[in-house]
PDB file of N, CA and C in Angstrom:
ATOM      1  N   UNK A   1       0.852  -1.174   0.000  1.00  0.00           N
ATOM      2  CA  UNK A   1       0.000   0.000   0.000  1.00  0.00           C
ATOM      3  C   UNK A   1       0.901   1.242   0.000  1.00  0.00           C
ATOM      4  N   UNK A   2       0.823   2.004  -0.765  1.00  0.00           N
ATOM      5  CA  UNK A   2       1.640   3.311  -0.977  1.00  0.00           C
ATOM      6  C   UNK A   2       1.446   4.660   0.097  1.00  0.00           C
ATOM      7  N   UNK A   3      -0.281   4.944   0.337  1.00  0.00           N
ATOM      8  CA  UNK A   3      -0.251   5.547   1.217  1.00  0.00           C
ATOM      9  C   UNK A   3      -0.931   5.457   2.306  1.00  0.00           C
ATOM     10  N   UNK A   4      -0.435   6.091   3.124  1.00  0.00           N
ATOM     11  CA  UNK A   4      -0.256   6.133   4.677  1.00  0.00           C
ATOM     12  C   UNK A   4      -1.663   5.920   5.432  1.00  0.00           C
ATOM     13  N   UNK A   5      -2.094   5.317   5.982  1.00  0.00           N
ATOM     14  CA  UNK A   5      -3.442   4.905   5.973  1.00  0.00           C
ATOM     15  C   UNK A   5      -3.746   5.673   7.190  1.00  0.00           C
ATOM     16  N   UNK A   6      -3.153   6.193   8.453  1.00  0.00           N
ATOM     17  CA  UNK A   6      -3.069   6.557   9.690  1.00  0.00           C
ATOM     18  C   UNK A   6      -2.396   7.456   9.919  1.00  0.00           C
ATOM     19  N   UNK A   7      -2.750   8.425  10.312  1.00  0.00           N
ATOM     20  CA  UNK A   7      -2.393   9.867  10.651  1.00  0.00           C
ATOM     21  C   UNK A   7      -2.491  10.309  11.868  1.00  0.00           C
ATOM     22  N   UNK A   8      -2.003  11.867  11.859  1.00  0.00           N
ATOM     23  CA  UNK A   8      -2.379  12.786  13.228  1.00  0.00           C
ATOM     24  C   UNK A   8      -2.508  13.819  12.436  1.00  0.00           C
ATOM     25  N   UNK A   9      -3.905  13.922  13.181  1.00  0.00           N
ATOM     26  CA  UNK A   9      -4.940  15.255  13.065  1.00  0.00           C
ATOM     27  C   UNK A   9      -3.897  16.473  13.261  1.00  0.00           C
ATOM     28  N   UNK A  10      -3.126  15.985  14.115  1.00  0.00           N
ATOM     29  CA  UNK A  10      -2.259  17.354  14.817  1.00  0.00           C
ATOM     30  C   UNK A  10      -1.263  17.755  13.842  1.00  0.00           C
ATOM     31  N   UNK A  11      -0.780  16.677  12.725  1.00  0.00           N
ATOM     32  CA  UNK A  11       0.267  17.294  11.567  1.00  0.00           C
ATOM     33  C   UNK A  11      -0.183  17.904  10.649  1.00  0.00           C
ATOM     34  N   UNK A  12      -1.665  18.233  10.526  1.00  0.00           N
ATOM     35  CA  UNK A  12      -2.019  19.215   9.103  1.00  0.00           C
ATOM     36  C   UNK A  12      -1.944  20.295   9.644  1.00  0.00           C
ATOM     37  N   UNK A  13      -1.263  21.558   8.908  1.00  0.00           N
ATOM     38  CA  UNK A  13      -0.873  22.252   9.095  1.00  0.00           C
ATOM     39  C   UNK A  13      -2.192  23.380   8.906  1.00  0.00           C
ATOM     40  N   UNK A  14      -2.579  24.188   9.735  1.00  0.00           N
ATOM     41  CA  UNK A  14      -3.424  24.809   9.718  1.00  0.00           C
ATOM     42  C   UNK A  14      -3.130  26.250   8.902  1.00  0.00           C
ATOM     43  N   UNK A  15      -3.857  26.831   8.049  1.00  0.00           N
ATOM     44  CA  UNK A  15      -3.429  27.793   7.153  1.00  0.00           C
ATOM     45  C   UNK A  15      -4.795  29.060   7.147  1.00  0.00           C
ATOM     46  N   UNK A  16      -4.886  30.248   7.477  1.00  0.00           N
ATOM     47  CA  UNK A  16      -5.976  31.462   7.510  1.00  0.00           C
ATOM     48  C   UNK A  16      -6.087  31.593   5.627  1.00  0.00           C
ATOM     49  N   UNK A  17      -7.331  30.754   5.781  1.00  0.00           N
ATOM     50  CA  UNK A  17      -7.739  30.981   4.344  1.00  0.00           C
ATOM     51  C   UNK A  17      -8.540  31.975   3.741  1.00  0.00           C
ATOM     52  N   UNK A  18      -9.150  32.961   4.720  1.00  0.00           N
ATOM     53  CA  UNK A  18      -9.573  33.883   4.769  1.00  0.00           C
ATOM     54  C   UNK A  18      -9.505  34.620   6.152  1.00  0.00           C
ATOM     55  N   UNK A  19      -9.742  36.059   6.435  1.00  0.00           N
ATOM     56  CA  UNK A  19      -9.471  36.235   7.613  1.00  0.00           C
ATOM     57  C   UNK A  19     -10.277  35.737   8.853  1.00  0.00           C
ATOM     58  N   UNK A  20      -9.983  34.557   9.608  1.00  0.00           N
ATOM     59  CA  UNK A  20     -11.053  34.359  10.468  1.00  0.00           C
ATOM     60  C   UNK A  20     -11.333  33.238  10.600  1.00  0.00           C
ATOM     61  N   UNK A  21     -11.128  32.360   9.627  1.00  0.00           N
ATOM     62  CA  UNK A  21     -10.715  31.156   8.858  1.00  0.00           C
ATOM     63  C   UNK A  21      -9.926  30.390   8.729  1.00  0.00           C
ATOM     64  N   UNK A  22      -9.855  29.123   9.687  1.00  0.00           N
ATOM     65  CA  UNK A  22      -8.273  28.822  10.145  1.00  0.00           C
ATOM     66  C   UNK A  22      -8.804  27.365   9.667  1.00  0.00           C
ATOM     67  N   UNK A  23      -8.168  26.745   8.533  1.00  0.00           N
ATOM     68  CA  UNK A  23      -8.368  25.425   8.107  1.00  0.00           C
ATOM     69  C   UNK A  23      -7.325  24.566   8.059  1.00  0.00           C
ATOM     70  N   UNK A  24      -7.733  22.663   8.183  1.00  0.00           N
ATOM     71  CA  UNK A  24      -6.990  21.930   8.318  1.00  0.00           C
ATOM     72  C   UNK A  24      -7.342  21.164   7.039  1.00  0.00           C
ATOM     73  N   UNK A  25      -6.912  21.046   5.925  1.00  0.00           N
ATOM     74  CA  UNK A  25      -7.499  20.003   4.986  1.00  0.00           C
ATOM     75  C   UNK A  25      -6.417  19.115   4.596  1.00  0.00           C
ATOM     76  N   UNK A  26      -7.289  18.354   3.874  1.00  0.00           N
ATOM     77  CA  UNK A  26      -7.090  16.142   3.560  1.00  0.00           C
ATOM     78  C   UNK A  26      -7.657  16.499   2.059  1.00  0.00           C
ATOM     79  N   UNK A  27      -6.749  16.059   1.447  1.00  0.00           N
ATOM     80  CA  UNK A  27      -6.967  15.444   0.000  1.00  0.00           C
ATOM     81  C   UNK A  27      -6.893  13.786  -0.562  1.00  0.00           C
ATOM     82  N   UNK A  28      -8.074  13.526  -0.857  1.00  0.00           N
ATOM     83  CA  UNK A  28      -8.537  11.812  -0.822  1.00  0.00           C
ATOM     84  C   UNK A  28      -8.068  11.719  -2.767  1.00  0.00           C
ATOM     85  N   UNK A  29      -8.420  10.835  -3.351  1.00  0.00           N
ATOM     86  CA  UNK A  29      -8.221  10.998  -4.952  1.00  0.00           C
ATOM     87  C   UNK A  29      -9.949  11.775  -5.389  1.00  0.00           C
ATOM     88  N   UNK A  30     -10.627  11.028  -4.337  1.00  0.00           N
ATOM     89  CA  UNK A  30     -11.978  12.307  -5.153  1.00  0.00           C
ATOM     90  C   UNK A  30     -12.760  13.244  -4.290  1.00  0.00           C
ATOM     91  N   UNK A  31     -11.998  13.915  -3.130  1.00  0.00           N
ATOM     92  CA  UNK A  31     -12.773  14.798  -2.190  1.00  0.00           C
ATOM     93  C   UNK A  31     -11.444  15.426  -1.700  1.00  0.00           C
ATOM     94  N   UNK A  32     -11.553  16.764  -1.614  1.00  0.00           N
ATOM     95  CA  UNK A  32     -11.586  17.590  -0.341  1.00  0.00           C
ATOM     96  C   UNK A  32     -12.161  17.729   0.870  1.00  0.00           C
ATOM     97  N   UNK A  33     -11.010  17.716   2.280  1.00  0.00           N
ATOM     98  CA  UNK A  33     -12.361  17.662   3.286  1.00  0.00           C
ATOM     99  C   UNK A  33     -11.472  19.047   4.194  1.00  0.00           C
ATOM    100  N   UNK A  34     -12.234  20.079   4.375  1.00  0.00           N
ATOM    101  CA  UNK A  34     -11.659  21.048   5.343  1.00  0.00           C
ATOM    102  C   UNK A  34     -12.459  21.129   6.994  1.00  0.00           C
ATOM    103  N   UNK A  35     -11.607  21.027   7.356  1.00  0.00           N
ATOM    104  CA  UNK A  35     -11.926  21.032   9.182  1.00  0.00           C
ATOM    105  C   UNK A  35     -11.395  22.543   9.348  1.00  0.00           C
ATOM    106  N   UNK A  36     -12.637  23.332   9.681  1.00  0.00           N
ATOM    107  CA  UNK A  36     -12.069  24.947   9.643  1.00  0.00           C
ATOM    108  C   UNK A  36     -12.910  24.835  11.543  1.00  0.00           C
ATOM    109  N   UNK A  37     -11.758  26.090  11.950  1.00  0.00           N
ATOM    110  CA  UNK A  37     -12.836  26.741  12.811  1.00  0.00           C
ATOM    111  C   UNK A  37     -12.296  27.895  12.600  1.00  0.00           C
ATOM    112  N   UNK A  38     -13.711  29.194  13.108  1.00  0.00           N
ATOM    113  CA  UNK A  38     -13.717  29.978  12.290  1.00  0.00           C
ATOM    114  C   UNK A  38     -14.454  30.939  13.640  1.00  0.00           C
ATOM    115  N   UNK A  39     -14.121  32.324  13.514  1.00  0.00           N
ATOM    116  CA  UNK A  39     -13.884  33.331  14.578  1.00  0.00           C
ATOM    117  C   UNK A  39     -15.299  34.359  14.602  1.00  0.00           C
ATOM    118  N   UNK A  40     -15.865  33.861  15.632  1.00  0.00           N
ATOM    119  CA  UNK A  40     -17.215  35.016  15.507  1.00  0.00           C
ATOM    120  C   UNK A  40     -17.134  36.056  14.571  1.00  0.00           C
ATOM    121  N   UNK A  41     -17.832  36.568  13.953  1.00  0.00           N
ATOM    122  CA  UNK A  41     -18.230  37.783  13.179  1.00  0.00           C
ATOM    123  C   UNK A  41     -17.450  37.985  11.647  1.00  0.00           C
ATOM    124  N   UNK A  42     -16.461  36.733  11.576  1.00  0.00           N
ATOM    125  CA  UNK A  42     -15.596  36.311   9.886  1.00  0.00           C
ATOM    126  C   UNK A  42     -16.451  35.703   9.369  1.00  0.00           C
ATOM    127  N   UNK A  43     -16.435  36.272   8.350  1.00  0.00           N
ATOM    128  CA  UNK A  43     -17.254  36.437   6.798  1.00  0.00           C
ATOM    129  C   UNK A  43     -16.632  36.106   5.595  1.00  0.00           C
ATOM    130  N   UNK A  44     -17.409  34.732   4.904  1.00  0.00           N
ATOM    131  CA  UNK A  44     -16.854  34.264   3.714  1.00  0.00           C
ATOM    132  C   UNK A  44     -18.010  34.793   2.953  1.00  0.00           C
ATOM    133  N   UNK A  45     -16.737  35.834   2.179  1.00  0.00           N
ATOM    134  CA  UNK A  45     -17.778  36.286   0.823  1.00  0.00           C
ATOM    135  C   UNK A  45     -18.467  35.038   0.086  1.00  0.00           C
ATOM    136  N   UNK A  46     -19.366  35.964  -0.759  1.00  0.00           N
ATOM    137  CA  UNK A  46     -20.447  35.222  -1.881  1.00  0.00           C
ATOM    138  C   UNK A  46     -19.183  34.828  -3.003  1.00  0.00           C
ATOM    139  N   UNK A  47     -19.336  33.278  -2.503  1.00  0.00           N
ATOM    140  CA  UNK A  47     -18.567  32.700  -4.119  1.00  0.00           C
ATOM    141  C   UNK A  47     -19.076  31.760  -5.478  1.00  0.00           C
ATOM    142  N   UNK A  48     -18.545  30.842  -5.699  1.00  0.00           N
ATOM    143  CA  UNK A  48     -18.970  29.680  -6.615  1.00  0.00           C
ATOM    144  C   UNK A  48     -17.982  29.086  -6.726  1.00  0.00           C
ATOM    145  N   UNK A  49     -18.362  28.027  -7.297  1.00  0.00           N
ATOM    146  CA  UNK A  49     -16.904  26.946  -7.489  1.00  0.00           C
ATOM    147  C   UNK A  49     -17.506  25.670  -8.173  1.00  0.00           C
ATOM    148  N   UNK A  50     -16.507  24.781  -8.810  1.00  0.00           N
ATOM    149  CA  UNK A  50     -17.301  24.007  -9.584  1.00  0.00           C
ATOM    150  C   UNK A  50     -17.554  22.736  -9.470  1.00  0.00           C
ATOM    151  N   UNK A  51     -17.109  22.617  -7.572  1.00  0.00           N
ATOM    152  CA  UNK A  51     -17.806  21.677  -6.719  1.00  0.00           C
ATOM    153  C   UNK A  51     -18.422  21.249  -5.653  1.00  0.00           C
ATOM    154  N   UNK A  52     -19.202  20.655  -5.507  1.00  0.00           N
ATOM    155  CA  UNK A  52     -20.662  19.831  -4.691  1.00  0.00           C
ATOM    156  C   UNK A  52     -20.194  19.933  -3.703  1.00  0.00           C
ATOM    157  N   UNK A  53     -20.727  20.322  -2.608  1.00  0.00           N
ATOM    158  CA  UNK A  53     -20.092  20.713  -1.272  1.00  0.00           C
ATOM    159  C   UNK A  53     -21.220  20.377  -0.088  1.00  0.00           C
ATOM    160  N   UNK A  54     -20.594  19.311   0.900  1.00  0.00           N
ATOM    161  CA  UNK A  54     -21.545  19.670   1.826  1.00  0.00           C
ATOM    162  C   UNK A  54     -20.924  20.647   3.377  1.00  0.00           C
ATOM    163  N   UNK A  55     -21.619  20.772   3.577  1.00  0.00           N
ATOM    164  CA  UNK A  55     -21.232  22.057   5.463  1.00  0.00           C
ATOM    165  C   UNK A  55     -22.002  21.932   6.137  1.00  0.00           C
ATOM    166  N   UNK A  56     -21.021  21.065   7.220  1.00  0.00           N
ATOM    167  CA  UNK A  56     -21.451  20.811   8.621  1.00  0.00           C
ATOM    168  C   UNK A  56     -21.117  21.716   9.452  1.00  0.00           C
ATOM    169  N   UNK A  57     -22.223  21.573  10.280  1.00  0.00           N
ATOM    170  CA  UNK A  57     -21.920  22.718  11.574  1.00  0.00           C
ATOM    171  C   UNK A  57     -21.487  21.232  12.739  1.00  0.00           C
ATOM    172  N   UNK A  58     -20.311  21.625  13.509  1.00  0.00           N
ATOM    173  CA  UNK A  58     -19.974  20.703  14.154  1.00  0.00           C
ATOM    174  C   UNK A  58     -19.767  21.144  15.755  1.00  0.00           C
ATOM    175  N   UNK A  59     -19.825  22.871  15.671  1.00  0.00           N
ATOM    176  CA  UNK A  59     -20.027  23.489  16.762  1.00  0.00           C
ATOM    177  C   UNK A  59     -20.062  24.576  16.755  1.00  0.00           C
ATOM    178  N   UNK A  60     -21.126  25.323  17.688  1.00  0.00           N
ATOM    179  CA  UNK A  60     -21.228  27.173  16.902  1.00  0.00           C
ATOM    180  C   UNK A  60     -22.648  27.204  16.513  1.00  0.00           C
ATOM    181  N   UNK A  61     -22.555  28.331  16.051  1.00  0.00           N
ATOM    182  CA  UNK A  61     -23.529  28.988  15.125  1.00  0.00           C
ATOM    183  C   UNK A  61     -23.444  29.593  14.176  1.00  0.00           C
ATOM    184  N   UNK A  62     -23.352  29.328  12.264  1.00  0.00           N
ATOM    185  CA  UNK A  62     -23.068  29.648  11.071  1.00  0.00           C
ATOM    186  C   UNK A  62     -24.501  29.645  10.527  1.00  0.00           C
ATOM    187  N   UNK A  63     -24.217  31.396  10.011  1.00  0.00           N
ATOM    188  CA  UNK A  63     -25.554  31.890   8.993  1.00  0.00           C
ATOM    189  C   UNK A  63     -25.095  31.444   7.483  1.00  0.00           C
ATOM    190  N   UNK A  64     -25.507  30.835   6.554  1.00  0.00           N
ATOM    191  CA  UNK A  64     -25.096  30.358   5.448  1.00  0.00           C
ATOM    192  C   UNK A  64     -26.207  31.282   4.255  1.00  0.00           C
ATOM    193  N   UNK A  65     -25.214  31.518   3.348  1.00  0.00           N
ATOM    194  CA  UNK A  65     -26.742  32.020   2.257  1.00  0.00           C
ATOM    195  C   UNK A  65     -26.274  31.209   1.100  1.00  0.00           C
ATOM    196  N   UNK A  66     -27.365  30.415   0.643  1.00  0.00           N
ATOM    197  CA  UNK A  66     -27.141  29.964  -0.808  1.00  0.00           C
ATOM    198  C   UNK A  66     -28.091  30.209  -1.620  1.00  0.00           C
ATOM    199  N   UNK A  67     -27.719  30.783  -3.066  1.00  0.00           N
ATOM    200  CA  UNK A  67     -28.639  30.950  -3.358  1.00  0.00           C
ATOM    201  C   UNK A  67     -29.554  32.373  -3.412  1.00  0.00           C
ATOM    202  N   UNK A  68     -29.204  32.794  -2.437  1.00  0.00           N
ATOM    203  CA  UNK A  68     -30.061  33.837  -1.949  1.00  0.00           C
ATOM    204  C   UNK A  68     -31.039  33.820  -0.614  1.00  0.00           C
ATOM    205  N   UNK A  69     -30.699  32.219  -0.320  1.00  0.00           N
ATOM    206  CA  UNK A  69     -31.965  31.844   1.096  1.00  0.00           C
ATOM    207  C   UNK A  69     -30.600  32.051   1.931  1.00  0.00           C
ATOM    208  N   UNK A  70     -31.507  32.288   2.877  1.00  0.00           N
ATOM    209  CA  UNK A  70     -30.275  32.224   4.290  1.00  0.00           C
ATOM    210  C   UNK A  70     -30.780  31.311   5.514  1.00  0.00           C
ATOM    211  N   UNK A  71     -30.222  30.961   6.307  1.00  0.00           N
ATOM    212  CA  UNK A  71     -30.318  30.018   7.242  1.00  0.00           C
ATOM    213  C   UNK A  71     -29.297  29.705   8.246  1.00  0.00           C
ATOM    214  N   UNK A  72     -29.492  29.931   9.867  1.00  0.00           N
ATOM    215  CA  UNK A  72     -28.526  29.764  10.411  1.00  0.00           C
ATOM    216  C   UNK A  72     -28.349  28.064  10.647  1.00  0.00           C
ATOM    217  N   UNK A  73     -27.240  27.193  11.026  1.00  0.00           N
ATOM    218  CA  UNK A  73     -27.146  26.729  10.706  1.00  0.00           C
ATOM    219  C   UNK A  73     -26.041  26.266  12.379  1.00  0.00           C
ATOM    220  N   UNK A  74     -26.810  25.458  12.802  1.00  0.00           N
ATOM    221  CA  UNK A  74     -25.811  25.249  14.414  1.00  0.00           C
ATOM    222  C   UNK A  74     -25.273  23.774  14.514  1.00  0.00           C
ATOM    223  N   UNK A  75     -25.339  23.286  15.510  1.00  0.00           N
ATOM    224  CA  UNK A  75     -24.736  21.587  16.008  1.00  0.00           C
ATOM    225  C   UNK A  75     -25.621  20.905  15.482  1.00  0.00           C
ATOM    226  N   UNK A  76     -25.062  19.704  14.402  1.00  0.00           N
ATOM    227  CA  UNK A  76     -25.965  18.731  14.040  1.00  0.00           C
ATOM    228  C   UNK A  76     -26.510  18.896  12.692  1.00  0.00           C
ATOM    229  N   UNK A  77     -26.304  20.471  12.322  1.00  0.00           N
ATOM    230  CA  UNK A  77     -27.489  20.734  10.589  1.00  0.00           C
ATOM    231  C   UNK A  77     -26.225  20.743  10.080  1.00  0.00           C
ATOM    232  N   UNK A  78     -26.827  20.733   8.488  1.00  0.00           N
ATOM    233  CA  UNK A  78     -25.410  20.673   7.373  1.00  0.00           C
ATOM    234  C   UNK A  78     -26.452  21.201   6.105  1.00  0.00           C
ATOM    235  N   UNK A  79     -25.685  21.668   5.171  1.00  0.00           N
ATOM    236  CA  UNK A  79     -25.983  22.238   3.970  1.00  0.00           C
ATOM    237  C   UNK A  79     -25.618  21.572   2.793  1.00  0.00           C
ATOM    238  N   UNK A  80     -26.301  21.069   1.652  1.00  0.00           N
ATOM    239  CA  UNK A  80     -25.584  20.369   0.632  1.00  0.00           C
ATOM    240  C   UNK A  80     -25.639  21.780  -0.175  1.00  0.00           C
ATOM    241  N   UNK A  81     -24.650  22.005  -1.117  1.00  0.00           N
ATOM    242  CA  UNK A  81     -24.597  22.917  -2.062  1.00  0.00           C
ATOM    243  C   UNK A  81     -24.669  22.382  -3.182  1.00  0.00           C
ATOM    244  N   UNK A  82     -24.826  23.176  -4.398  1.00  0.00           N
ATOM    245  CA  UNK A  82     -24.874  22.273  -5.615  1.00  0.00           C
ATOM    246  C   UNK A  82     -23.464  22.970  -6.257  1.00  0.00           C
ATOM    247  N   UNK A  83     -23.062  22.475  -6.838  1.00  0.00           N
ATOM    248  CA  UNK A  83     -22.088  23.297  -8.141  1.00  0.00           C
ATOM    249  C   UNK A  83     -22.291  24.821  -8.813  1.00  0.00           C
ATOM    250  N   UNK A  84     -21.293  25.468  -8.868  1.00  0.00           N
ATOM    251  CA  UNK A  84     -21.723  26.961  -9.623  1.00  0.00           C
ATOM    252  C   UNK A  84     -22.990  27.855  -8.583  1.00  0.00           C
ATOM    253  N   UNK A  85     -23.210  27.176  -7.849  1.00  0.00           N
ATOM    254  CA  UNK A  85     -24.421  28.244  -6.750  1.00  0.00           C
ATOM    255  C   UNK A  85     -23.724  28.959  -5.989  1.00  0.00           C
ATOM    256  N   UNK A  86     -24.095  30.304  -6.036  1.00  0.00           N
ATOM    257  CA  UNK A  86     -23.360  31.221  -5.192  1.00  0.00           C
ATOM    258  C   UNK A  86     -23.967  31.230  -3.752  1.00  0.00           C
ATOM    259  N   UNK A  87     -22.677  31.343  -3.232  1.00  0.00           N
ATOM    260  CA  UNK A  87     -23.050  31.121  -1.476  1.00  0.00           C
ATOM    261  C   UNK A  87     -21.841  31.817  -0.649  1.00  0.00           C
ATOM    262  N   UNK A  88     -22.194  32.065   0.916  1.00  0.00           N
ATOM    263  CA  UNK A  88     -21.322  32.711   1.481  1.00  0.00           C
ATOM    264  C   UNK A  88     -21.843  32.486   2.731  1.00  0.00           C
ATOM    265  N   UNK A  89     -20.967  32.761   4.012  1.00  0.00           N
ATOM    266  CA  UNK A  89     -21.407  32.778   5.055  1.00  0.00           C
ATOM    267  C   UNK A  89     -21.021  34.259   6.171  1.00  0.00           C
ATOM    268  N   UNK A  90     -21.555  33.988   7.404  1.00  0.00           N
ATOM    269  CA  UNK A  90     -20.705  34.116   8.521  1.00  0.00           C
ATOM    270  C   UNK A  90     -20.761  33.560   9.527  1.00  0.00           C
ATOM    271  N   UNK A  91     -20.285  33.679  10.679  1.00  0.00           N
ATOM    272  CA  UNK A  91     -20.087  32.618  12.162  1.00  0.00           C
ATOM    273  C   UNK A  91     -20.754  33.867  13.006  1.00  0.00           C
ATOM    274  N   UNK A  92     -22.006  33.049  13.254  1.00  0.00           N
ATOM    275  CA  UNK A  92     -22.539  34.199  14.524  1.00  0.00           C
ATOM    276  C   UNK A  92     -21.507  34.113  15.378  1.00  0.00           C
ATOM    277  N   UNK A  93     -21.485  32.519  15.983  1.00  0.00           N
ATOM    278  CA  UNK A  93     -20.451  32.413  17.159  1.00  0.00           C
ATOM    279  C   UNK A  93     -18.942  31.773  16.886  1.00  0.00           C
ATOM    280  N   UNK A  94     -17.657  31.843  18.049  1.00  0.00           N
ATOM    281  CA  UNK A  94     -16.710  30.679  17.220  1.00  0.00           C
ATOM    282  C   UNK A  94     -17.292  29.242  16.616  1.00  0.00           C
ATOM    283  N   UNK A  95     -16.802  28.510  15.732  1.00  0.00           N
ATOM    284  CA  UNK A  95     -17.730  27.689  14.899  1.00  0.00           C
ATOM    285  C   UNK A  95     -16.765  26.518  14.935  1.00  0.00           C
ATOM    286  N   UNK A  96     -16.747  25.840  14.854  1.00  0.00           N
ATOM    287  CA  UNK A  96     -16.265  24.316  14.175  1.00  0.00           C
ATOM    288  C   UNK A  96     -17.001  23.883  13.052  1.00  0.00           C
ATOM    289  N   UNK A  97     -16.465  23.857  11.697  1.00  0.00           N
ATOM    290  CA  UNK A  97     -17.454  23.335  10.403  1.00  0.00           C
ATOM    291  C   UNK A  97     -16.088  22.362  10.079  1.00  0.00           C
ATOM    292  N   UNK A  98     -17.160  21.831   9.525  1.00  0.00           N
ATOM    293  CA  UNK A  98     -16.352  20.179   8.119  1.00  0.00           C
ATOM    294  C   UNK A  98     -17.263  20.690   6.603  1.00  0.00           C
ATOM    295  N   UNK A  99     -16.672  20.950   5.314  1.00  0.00           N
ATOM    296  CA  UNK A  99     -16.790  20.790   4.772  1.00  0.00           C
ATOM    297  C   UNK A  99     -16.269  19.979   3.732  1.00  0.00           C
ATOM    298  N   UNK A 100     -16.786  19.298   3.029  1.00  0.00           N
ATOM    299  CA  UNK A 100     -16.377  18.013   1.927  1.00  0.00           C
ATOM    300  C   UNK A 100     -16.838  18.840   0.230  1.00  0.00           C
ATOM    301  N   UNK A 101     -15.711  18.516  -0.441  1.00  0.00           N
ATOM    302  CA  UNK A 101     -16.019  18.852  -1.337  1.00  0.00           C
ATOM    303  C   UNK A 101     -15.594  18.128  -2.733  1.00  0.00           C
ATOM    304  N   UNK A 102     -16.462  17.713  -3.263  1.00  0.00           N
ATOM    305  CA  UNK A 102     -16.330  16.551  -4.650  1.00  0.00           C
ATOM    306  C   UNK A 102     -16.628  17.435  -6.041  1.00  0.00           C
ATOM    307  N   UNK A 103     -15.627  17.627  -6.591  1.00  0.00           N
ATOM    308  CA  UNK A 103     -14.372  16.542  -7.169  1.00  0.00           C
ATOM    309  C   UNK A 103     -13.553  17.201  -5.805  1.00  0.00           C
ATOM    310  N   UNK A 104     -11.890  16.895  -5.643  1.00  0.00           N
ATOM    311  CA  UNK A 104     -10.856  17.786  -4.750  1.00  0.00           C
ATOM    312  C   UNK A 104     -11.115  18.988  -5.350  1.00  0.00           C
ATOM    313  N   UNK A 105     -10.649  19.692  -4.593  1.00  0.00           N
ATOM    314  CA  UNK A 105     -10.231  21.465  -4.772  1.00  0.00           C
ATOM    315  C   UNK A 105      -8.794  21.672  -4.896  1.00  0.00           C
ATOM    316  N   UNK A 106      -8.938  21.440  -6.311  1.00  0.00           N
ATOM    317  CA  UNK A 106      -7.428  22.035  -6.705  1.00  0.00           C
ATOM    318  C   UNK A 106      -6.782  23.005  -6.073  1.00  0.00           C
ATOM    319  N   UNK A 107      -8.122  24.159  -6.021  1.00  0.00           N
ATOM    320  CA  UNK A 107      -6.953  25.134  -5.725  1.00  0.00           C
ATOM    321  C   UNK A 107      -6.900  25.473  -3.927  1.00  0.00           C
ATOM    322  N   UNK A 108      -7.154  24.213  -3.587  1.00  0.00           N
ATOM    323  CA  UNK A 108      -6.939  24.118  -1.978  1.00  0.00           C
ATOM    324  C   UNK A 108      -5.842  23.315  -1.496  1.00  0.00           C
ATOM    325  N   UNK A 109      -4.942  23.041  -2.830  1.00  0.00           N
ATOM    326  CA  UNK A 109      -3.997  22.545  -2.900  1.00  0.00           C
ATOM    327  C   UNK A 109      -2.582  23.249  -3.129  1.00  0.00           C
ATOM    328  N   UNK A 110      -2.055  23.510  -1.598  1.00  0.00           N
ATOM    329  CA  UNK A 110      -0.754  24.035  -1.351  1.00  0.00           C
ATOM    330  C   UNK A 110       0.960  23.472  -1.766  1.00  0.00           C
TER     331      UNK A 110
END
């Protein structure tokens, strides 16, 4: 087996991908997965991208808009996105999210 099947959470290197926005991501051959936590009142602009995304709230409170609907979004809910839909958030409170995203995110690749 070539790669490493067992890890520590603690060696991904955490990187401010936006301000406020402190992520840990894993690249699989067909997903991105980012483990962000993310700082009361930081705001991810309205974007798109040209993959399927789901967002978990894993702790906190995150207002999500997709689309144009908005919805806060706390412990336990998650959001599927579709492709090319513009969306954005912010963190009412500090947050813990997982997002997965299919195909990988190239350009989440350092």
């Amino acid at each position: 087996m070539d790669n490493k099947v067992f890890n520590q959470f603690a060696d991904i290197e955490t990187r401010e991908m936006t301000p406020g926005y402190f992520s840990r991501i894993i690249h699989t051959a067909g997903n991105t997965i980012n483990f962000l936590e993310v700082k009361a009142g930081a705001v991810s602009p309205m974007h798109q991208h040209i993959n399927h995304q789901c967002a978990f709230v894993i702790e906190g409170q995150f207002e999500l808009t997709v689309d144009g609907v908005s919805q806060i979004l706390d412990t336990g809910t998650y959001a599927i996105i579709p492709p090319n839909v513009i969306h954005g958030g912010r963190a009412i409170t500090d947050c813990k999210l997982v997002d997965i995203f299919d195909p990988v995110r190239e350009d989440f690749k350092f």
